[in-house]
Protein backbone atom coordinates (compact mmCIF):
# COMPACT_ATOMS: atom_id res chain seq x y z
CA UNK A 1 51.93 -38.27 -180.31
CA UNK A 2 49.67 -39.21 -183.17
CA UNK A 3 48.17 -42.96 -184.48
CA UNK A 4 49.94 -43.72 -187.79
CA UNK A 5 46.72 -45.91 -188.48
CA UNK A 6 44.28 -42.82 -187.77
CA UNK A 7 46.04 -40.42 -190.99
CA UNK A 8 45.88 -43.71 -192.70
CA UNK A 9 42.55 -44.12 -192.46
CA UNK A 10 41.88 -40.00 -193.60
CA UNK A 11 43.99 -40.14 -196.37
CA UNK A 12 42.09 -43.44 -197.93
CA UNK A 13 39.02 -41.90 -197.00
CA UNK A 14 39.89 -39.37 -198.85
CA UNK A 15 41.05 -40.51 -202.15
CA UNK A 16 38.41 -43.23 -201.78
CA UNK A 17 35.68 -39.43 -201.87
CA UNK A 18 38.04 -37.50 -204.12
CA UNK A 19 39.68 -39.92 -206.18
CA UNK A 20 41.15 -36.60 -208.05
CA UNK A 21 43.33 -35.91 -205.22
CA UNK A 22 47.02 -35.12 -206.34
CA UNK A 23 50.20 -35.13 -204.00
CA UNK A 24 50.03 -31.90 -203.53
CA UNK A 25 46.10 -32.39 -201.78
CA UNK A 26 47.40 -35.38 -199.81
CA UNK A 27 50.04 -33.13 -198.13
CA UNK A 28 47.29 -30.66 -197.48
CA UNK A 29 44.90 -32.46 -196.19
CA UNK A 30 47.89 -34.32 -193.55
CA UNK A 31 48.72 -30.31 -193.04
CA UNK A 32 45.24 -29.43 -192.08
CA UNK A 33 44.70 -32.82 -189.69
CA UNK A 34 47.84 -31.66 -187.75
CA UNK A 35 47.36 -28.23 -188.01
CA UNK A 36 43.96 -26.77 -188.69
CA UNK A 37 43.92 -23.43 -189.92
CA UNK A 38 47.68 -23.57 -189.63
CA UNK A 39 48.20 -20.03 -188.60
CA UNK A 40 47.50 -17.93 -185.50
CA UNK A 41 44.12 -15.54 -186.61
CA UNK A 42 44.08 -12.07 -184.95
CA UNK A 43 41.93 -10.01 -187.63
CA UNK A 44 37.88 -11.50 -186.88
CA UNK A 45 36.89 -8.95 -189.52
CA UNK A 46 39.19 -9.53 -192.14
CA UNK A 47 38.54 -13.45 -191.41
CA UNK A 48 34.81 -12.43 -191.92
CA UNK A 49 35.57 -10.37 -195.21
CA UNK A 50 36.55 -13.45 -197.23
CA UNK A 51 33.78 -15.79 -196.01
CA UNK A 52 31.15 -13.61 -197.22
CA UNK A 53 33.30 -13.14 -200.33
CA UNK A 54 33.33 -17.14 -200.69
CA UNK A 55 30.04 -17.04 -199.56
CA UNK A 56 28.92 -14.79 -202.65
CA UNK A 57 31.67 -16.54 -205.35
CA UNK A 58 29.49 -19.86 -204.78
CA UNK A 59 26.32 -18.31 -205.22
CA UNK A 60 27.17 -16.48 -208.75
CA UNK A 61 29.45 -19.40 -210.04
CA UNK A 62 27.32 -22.79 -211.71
CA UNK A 63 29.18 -25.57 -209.92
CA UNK A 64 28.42 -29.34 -211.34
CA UNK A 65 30.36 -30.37 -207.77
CA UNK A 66 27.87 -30.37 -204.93
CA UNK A 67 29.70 -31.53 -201.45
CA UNK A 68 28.65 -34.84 -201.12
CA UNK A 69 28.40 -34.39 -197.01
CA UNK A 70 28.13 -31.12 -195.20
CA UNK A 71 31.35 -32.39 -193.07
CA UNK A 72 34.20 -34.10 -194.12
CA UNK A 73 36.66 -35.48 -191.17
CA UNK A 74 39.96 -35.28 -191.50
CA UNK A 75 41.13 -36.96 -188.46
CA UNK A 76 42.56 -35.46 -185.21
CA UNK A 77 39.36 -34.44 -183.90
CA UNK A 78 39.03 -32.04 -186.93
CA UNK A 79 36.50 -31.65 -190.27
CA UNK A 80 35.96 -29.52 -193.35
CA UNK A 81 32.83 -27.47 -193.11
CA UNK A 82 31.76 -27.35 -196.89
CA UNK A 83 30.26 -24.03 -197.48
CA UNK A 84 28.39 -25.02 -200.34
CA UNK A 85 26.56 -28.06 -198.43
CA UNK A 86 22.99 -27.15 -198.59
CA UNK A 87 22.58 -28.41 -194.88
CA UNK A 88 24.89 -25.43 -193.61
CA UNK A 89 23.46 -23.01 -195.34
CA UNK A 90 21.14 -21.56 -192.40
CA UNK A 91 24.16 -21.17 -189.86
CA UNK A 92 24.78 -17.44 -189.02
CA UNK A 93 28.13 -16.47 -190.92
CA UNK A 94 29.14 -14.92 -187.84
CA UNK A 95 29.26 -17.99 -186.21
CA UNK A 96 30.64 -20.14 -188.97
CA UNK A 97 33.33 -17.41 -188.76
CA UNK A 98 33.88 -17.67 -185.17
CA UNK A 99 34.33 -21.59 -185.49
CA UNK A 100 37.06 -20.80 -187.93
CA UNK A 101 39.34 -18.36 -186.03
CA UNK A 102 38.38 -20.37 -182.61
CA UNK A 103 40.05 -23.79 -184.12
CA UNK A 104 42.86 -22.01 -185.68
CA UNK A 105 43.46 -20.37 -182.38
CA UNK A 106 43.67 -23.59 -180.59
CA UNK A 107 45.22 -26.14 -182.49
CA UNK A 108 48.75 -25.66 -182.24
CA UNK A 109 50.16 -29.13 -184.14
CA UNK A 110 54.05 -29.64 -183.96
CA UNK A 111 56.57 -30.23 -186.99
CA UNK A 112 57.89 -33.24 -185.83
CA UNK A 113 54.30 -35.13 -185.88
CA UNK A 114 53.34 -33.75 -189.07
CA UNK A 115 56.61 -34.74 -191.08
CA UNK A 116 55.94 -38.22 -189.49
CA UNK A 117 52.59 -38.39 -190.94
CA UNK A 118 53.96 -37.51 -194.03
CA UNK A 119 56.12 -40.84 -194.00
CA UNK A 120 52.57 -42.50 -193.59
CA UNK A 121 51.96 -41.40 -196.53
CA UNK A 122 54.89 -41.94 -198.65
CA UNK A 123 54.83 -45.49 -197.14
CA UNK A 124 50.91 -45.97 -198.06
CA UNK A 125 52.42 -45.13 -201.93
CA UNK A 126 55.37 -47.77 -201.39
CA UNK A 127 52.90 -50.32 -200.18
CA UNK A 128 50.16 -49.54 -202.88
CA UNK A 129 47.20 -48.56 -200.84
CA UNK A 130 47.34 -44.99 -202.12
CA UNK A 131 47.96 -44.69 -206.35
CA UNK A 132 50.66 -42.51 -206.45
CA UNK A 133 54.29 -43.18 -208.21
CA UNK A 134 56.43 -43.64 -204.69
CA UNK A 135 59.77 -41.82 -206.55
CA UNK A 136 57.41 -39.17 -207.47
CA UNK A 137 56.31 -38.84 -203.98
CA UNK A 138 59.49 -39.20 -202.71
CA UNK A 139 60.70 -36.15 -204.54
CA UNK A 140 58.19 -34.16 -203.89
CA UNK A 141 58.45 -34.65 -200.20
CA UNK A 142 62.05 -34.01 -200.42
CA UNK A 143 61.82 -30.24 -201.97
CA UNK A 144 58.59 -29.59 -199.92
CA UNK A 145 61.23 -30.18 -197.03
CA UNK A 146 63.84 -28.20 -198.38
CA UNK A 147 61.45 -25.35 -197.96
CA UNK A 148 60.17 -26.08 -194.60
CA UNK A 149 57.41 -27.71 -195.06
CA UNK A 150 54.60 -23.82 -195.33
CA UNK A 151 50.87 -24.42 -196.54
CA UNK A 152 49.80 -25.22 -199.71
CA UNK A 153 46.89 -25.10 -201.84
CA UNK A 154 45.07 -27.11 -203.83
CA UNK A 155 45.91 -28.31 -206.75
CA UNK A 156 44.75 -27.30 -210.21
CA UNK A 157 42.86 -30.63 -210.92
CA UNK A 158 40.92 -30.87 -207.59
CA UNK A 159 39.68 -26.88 -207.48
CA UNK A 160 38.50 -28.17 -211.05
CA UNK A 161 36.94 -31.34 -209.98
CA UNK A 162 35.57 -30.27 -207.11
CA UNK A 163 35.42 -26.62 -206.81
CA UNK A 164 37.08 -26.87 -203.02
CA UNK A 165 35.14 -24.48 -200.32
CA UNK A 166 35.16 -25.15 -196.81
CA UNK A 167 36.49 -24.07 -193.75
CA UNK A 168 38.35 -26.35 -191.16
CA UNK A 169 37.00 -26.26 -187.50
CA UNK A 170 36.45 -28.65 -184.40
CA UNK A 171 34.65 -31.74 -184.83
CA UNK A 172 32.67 -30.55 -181.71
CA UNK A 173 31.43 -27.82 -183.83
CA UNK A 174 29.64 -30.22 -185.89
CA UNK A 175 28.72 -32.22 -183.00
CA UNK A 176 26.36 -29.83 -181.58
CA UNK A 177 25.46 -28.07 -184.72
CA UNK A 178 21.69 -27.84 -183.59
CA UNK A 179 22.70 -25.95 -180.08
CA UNK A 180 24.74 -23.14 -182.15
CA UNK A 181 21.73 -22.37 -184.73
CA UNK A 182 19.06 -22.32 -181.70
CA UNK A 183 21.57 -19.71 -179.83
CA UNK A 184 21.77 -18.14 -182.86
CA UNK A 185 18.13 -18.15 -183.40
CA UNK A 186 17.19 -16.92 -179.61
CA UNK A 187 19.91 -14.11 -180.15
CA UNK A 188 17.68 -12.84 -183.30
CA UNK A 189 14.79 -12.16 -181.03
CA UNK A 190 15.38 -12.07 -177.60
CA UNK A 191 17.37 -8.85 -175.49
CA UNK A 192 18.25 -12.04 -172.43
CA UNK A 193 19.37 -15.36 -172.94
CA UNK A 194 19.22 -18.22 -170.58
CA UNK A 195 20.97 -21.61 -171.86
CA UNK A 196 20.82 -24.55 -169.29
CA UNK A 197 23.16 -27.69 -169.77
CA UNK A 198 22.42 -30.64 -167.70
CA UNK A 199 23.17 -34.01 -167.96
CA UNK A 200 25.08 -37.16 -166.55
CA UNK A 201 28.46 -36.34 -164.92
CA UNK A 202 31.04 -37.23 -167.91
CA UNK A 203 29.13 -36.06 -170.30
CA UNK A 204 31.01 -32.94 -171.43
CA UNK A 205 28.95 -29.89 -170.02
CA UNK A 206 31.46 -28.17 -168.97
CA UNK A 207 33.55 -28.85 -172.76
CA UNK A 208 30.44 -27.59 -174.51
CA UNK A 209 29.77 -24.66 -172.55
CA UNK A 210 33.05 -23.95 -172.55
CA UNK A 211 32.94 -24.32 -176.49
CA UNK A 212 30.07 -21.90 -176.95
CA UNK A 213 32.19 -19.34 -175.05
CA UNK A 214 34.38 -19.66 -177.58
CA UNK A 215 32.01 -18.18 -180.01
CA UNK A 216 29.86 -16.02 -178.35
CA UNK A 217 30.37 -13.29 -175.72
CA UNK A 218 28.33 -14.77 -172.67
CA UNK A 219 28.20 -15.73 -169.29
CA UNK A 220 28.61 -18.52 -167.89
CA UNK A 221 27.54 -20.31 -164.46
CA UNK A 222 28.60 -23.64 -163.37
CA UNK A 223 26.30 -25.59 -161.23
CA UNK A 224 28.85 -27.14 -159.14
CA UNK A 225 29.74 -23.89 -157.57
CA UNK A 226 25.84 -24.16 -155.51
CA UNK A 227 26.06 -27.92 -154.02
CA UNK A 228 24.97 -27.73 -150.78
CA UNK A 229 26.79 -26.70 -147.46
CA UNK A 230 27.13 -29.11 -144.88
CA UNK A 231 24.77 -27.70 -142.85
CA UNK A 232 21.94 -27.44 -145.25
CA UNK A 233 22.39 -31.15 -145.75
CA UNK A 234 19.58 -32.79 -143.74
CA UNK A 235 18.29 -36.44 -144.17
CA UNK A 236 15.04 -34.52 -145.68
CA UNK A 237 16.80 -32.29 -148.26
CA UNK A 238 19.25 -35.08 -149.12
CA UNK A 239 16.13 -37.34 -149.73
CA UNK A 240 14.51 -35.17 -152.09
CA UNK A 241 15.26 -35.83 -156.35
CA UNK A 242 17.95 -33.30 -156.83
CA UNK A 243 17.91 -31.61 -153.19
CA UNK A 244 21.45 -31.69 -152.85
CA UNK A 245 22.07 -28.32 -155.15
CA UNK A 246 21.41 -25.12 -153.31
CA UNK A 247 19.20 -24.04 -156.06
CA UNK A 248 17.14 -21.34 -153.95
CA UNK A 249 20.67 -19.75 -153.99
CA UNK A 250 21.25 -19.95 -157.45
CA UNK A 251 17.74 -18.73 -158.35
CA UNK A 252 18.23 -15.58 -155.76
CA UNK A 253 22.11 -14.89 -156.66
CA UNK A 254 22.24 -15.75 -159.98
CA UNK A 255 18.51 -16.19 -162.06
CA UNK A 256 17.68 -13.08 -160.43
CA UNK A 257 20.54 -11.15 -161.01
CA UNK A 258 20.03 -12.18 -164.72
CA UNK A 259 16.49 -10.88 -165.10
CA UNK A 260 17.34 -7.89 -163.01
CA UNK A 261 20.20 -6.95 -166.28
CA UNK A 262 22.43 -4.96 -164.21
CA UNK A 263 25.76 -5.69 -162.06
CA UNK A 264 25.70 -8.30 -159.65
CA UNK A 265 27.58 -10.73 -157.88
CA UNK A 266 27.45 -14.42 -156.38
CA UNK A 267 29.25 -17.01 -154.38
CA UNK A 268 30.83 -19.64 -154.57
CA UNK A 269 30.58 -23.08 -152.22
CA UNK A 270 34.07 -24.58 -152.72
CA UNK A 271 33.43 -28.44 -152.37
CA UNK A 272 37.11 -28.90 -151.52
CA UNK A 273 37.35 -26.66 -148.55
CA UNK A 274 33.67 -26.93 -147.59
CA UNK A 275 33.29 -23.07 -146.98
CA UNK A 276 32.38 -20.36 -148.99
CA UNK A 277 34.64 -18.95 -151.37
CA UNK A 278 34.99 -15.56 -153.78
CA UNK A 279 32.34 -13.65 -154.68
CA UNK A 280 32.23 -13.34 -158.66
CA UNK A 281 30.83 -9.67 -160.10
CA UNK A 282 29.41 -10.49 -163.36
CA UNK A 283 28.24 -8.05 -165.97
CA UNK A 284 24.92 -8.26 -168.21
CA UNK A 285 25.19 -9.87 -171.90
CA UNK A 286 22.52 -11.23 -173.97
CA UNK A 287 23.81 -14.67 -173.80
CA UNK A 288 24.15 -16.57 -170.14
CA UNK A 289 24.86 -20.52 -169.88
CA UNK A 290 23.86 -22.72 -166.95
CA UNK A 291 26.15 -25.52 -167.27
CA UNK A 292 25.83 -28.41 -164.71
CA UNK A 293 23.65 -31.67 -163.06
CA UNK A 294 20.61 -30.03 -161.22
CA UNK A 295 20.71 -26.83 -163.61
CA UNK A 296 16.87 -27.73 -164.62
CA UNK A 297 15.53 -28.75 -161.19
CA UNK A 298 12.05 -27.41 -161.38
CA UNK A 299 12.57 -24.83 -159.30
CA UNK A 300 15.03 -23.23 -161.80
CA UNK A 301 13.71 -24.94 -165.54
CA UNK A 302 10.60 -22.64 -166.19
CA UNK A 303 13.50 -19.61 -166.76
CA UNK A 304 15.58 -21.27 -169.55
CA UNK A 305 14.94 -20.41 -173.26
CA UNK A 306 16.76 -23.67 -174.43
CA UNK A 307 17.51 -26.94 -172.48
CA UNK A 308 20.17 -29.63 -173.35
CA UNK A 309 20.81 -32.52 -171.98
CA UNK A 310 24.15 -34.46 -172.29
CA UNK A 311 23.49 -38.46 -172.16
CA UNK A 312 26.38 -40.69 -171.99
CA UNK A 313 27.25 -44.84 -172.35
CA UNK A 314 28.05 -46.08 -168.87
CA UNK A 315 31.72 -47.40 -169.69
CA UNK A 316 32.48 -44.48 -171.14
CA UNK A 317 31.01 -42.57 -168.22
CA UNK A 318 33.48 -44.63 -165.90
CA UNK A 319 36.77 -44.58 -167.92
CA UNK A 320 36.15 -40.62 -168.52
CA UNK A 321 35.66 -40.34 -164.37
CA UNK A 322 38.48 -42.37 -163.98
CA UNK A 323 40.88 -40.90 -165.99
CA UNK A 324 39.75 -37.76 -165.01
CA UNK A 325 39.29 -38.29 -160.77
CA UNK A 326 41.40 -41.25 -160.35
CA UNK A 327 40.31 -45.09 -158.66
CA UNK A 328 39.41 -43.45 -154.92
CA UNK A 329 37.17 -40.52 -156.11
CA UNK A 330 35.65 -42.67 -159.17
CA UNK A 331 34.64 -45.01 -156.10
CA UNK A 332 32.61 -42.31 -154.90
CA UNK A 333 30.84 -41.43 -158.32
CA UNK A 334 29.61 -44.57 -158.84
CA UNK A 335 28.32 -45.40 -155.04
CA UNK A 336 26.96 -41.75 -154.19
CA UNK A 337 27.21 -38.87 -157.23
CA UNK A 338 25.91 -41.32 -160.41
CA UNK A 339 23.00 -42.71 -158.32
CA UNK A 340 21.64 -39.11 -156.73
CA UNK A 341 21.59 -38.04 -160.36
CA UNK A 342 19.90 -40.60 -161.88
CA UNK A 343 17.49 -40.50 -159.38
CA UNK A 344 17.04 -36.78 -160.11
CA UNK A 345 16.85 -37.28 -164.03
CA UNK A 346 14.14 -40.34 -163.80
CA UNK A 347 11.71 -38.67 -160.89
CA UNK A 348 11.74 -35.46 -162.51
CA UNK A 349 12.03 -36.44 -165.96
CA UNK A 350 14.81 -34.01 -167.55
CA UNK A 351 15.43 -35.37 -170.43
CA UNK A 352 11.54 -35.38 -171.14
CA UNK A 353 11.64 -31.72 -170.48
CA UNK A 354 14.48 -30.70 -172.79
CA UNK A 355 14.78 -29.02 -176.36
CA UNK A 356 17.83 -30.96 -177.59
CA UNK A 357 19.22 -34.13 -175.90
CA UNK A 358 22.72 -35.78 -177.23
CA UNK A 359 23.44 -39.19 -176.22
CA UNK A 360 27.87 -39.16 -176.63
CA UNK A 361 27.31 -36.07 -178.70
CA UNK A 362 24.96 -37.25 -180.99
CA UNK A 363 21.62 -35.32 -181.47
CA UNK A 364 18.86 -37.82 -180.88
C-alpha cells in the first residue's frame, strides 16, 4: 500500500527545488521512491568503482550547481545523498558505498504500487498542480508502459541544470549520520571497538544496531539477553537504579571476552521461558555493538569508545509498544519496564554521560 498524498507531496517538492524537472525526472524520481536503487547489487567492488569515479568527475568538472541540501527526500522512507554537498564530504566512501548496495538490497517496491503512483502524477498534471501538458503526459506514460515500465535517466535539461550526483539510500542513514562517521573515525585508529546503545524502550536500538550491521562487519550483543534470573531478583537488587540487568554477567561473558580478542562464547537468559538458553560462540572483529536499556550501567560504561542514547516522545513511545506488544504486555511497560528505566536514566544520569544522544532520531 502507499499514500497517494505522500508522492504528491515529493513530486511538488520537487519541482517546487528543481523547477527544471521534465517528465522523464518526474517518473524517475516516483521510480526511485518505490524502488530505490531499483536493482538487486551483488558486485560491492564494482559498486565502489563508480563512486570514486563520480567522486573524482565532480572534483575536476567546474559546476555552477551546488546541492542546495546534503539530502533530498523522496518519500517512502528514502533520500538522495548528494555527493557534491559539502556536508558529506568527510563520510568514508566505503561507507557511503555500503549505504548504497544495503538500500538497494532491501527495498524491494512492487509494480502495481508504482504504476499507481504514476496516475498521481498524471492526475497532479490534469488538475494543474504540476506544469506539465496532461496529453503529453499521458503519452508518455502510455509508451513507457508499453515497455514495462525499466529505469530511466535523467533528462538532458536537468543533468544540465543541475549536474545530478547522488546516491539513493535509507532515510535512517541520514538520521544517524553522526554515529556512522564516529564508527568510522574509531575504526581509523583503534584494533577493538566497543559501541553501546541505550536508551528508552521504543526508541529503535535494536533498528539502529541492526542498521550499522548492515554496513559494517561487527558484533553485536543485545542487552535483553542478560535481564536477571528469577532467583537473582531480590528486593535489594531490584531496588537498585538499573539492578535488574545481570551486568556482572555481561561484563565476565561478554566485555571480557571482547578485550581478551579470541573465541568465546555466552548465554543467553530467555525472558519467555525463564531459563537459560543457547550458548552463542562469537568470533573477534574490530567493531562490537552493545545494543540495549542498562548497556551503560556504570559497571559496564567506562569500556565503551562511543555512547548513544536513543530518546523518544512518550505517545510515540506507547503507540510503538502497542503496536508492537499488544494492550496486555503494553500494560506492563508502562506500570513496571518504563518506570525501572527512567529511574535508571535520571539516578545515574545516561544521557549526561553519552557522546551522541537523538531524541526520535534527531541528533540533539
Amino acid at each position: 500500500m502507499y499514500n497517494s498524498e505522500s508522492i504528491k507531496d515529493i513530486l511538488l517538492l520537487h519541482h517546487d527545488r528543481y523547477p527544471g524537472m521534465q517528465i522523464l525526472d518526474a517518473v524517475k524520481l516516483i521510480y526511485q521512491n518505490e524502488f530505490a536503487g531499483g536493482h538487486l547489487i551483488t558486485d560491492e567492488d564494482k559498486c565502489l568503482k563508480g563512486l570514486k569515479e563520480e567522486l573524482r568527475a565532480l572534483e575536476s568538472r567546474p559546476c555552477i550547481y551546488t546541492p542546495p541540501i546534503p539530502f533530498g527526500d523522496i518519500g517512502n522512507r528514502l533520500c538522495r545523498l548528494n555527493l557534491a554537498a559539502r556536508q558529506n564530504s568527510d563520510i568514508d566512501i566505503e561507507t557511503l558505498n555500503r549505504f548504497f548496495i544495503s538500500t538497494s538490497n532491501s527495498v524491494k517496491g512492487s509494480m502495481q504500487c508504482f504504476k499507481q503512483k504514476l496516475e498521481v502524477f498524471k492526475q497532479c498534471c490534469i488538475e494543474g498542480s504540476l506544469p506539465y501538458e496532461p496529453d503529453k503526459v499521458g503519452a508518455w506514460l502510455d509508451e513507457y508502459l508499453k515497455r514495462g515500465c525499466p529505469p530511466v535517466h535523467h533528462s538532458g535539461e536537468y543533468k544540465e541544470l543541475y549536474y545530478p550526483a547522488y546516491r539513493v539510500i535509507k532515510i535512517d542513514y541520514m538520521n544517524y549520520l553522526e554515529v556512522f562517521r564516529n564508527i568510522d573515525s574509531l575504526m581509523k585508529s583503534h584494533d577493538r571497538i566497543l559501541v553501546a546503545i541505550d536508551g528508552s524502550c521504543g526508541s529503535g536500538k535494536s533498528t539502529l544496531a541492526a542498521l550499522i550491521g548492515d554496513v559494517y562487519d561487527c558484533n553485536i550483543f543485545h542487552m535483553d539477553h542478560f535481564y536477571l534470573r528469577p532467583e537473582q531478583r531480590t528486593r535489594e537488587r531490584m531496588e537498585e537504579a538499573g539492578g535488574n540487568v545481570d551486568y556482572e554477567r555481561f561484563r565476565e561473558e561478554v566485555i571480557d571476552g571482547i578485550l581478551r580478542g579470541s573465541e568465546f562464547k555466552y548465554r543467553i537468559y530467555d525472558c519467555k521461558e525463564g531459563e537459560m538458553g543457547n550458548s552463542i560462540t562469537v568470533q573477534p572483529k574490530q567493531l562490537n555493538i552493545i545494543e540495549g536499556a542498562y548497556s551503560m550501567h556504570p559497571a559496564l560504561i567506562g569500556y565503551y569508545d562511543l555512547k548513544v542514547f536513543l530518546g523518544i516522545d512518550e505517545k510515540e513511545q506507547r503507540d510503538r509498544i502497542l503496536e508492537r506488544n499488544g494492550e496486555a504486555i503494553l500494560e506492563q511497560f508502562l506500570t513496571k519496564w518504563i518506570p525501572l528505566e527512567n529511574r535508571y536514566f535520571e539516578q545515574l544520569k545516561i544521557e549526561e554521560k553519552c557522546d551522541l544522544v537523538y531524541r526520535d532520531k534527531t541528533l540533539i
